[in-house]
C-alpha atoms as a PDB file:
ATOM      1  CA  UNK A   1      11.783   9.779  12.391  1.00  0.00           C
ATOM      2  CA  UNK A   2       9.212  10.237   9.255  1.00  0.00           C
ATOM      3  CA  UNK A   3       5.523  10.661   9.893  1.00  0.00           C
ATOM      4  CA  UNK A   4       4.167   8.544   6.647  1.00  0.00           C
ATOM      5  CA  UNK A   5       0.429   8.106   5.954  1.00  0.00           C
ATOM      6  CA  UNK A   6      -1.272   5.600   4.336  1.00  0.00           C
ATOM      7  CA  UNK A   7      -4.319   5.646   2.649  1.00  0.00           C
ATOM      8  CA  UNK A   8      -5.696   2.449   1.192  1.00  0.00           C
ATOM      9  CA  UNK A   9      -8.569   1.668  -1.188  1.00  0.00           C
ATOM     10  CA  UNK A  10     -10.877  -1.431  -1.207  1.00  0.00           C
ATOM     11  CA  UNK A  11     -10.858  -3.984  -0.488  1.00  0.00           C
ATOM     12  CA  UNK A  12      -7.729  -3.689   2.237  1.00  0.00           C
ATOM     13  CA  UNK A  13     -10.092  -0.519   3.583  1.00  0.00           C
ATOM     14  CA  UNK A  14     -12.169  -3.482   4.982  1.00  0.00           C
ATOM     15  CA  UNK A  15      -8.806  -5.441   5.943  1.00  0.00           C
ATOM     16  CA  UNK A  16      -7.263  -2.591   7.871  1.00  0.00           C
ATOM     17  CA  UNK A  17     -10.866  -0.670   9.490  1.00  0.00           C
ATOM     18  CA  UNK A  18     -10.030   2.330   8.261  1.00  0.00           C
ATOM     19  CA  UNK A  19      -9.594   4.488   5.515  1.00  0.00           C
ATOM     20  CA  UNK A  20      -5.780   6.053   6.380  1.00  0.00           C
ATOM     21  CA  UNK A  21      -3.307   5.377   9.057  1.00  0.00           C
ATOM     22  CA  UNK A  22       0.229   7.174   9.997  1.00  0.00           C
ATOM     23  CA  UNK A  23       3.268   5.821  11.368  1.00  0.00           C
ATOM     24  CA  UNK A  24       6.441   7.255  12.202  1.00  0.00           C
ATOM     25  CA  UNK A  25       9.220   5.367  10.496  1.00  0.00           C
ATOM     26  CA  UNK A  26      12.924   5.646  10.840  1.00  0.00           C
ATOM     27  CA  UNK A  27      15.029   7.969   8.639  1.00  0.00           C
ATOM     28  CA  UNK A  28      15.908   5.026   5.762  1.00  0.00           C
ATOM     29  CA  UNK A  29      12.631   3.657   5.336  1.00  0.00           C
ATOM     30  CA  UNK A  30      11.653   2.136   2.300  1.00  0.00           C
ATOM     31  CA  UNK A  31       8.102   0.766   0.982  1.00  0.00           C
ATOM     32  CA  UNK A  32       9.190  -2.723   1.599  1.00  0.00           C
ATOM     33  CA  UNK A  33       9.899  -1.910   5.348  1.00  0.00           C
ATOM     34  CA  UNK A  34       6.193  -0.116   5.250  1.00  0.00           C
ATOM     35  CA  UNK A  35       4.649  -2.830   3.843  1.00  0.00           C
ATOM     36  CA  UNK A  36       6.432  -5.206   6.260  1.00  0.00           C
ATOM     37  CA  UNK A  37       5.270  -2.979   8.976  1.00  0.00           C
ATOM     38  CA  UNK A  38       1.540  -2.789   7.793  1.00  0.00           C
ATOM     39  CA  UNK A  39       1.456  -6.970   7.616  1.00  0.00           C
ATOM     40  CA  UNK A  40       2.995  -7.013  11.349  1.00  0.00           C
ATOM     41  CA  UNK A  41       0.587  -4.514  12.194  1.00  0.00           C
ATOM     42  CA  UNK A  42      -2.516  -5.662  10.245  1.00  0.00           C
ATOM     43  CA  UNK A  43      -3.812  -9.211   9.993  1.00  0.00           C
ATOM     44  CA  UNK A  44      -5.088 -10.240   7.212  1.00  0.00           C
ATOM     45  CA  UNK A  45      -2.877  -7.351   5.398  1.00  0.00           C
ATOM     46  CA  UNK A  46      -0.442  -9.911   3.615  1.00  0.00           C
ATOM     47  CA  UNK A  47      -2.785 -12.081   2.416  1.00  0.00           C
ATOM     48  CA  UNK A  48      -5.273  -9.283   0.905  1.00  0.00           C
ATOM     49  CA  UNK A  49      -2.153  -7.369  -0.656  1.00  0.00           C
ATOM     50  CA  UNK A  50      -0.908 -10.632  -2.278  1.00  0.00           C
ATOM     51  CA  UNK A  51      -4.765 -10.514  -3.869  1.00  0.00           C
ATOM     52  CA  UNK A  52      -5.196 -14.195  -2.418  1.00  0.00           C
ATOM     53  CA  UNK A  53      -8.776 -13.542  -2.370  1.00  0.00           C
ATOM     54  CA  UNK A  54      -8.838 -11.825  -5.381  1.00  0.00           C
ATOM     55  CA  UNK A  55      -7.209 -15.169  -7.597  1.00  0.00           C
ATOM     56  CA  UNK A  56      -4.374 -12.583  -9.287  1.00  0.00           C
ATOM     57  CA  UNK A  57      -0.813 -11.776  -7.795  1.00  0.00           C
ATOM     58  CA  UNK A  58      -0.269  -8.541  -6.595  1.00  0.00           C
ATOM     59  CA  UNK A  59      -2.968  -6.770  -8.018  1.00  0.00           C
ATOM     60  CA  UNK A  60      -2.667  -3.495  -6.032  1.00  0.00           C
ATOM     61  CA  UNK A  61      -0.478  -0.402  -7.489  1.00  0.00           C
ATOM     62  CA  UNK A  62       0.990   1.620  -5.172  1.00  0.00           C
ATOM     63  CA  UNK A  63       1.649   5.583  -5.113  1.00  0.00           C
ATOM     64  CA  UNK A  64       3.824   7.246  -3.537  1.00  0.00           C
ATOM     65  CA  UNK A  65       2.742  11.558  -3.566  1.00  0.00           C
ATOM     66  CA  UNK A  66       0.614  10.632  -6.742  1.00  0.00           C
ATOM     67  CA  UNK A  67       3.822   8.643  -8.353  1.00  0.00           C
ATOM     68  CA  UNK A  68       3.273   5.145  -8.992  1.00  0.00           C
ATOM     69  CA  UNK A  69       6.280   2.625  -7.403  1.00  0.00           C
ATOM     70  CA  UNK A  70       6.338  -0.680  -8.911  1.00  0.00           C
ATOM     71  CA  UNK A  71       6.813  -4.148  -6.636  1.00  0.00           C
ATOM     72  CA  UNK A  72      10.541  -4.427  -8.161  1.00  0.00           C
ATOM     73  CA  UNK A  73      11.852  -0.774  -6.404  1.00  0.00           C
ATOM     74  CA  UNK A  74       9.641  -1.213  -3.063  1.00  0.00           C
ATOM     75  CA  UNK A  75      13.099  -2.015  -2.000  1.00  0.00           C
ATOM     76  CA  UNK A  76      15.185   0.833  -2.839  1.00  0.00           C
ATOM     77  CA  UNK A  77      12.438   3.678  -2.667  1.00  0.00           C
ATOM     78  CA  UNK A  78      13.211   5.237   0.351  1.00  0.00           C
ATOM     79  CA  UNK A  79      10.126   7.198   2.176  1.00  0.00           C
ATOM     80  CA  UNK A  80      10.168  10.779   2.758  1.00  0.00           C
ATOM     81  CA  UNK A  81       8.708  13.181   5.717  1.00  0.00           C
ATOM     82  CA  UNK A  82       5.199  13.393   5.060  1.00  0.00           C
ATOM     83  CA  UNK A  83       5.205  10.850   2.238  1.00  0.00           C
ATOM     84  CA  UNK A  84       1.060   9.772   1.227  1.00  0.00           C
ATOM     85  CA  UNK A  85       1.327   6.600   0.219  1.00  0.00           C
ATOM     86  CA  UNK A  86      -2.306   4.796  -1.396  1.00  0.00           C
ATOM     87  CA  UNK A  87      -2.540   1.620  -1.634  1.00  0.00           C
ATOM     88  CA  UNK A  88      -5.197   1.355  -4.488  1.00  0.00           C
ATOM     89  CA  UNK A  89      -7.085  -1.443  -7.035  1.00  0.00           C
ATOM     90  CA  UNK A  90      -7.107  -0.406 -10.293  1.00  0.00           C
ATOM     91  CA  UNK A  91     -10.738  -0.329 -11.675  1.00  0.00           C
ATOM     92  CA  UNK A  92     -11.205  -1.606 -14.881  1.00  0.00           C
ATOM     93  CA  UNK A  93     -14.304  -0.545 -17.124  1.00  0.00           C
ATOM     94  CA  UNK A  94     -16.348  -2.078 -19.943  1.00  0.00           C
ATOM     95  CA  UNK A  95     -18.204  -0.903 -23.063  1.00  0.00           C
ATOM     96  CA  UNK A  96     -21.547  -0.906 -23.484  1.00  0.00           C
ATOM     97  CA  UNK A  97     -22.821  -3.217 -26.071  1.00  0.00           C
END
C-alpha cells in the first residue's frame, strides 16, 4: 500500500473541511484512481474540481512533488510512497492602471 497526501487549495479547502488528507492506496495507483477516490469520498468534490461553480472546465492544476500532471496523463501517472499531491487554482494578477 502507498500512504499519499493531499493537500488542496481554495476553493475545494471549503469542499473537503480541511486543508490535507492521506490515504493509503494500492501499489498501481494512478491520479485518476485518487481523484476517483476523493469524489467517492468527498461530496461536492466532482462538481468543484470540474469548476462547475467556477463557469470554466477544469480549472485546477495539479502537482504531483512540485511537478505539474496535466488532465490527459492522470491516467497513466502512477502514485508513489509518500507522493504530495496539491490540488491548487492558479491565481491570476492584474496591472495597476
Amino acid at each position: 500500500m502507498l500512504q499519499i497526501t493531499v493537500k488542496f487549495g481554495e476553493p475545494l479547502r471549503r469542499v473537503i473541511g480541511q486543508r490535507r488528507v492521506s490515504f493509503y492506496l494500492s501499489e498501481d495507483a494512478t491520479v485518476a484512481d485518487l481523484l476517483a477516490l476523493l469524489a467517492q469520498q468527498y461530496a461536492g468534490f466532482e462538481t468543484a474540481f470540474r469548476g462547475d461553480d467556477l463557469g470554466r472546465p477544469y480549472p485546477y492544476i495539479l502537482f504531483i512533488n512540485g511537478r505539474p500532471v496535466t488532465a490527459a496523463n492522470y491516467g497513466a501517472t502512477h502514485l508513489q510512497e509518500q507522493d504530495i499531491v496539491h490540488l491548487v487554482l492558479p491565481v491570476v494578477g492584474g496591472g495597476h492602471a
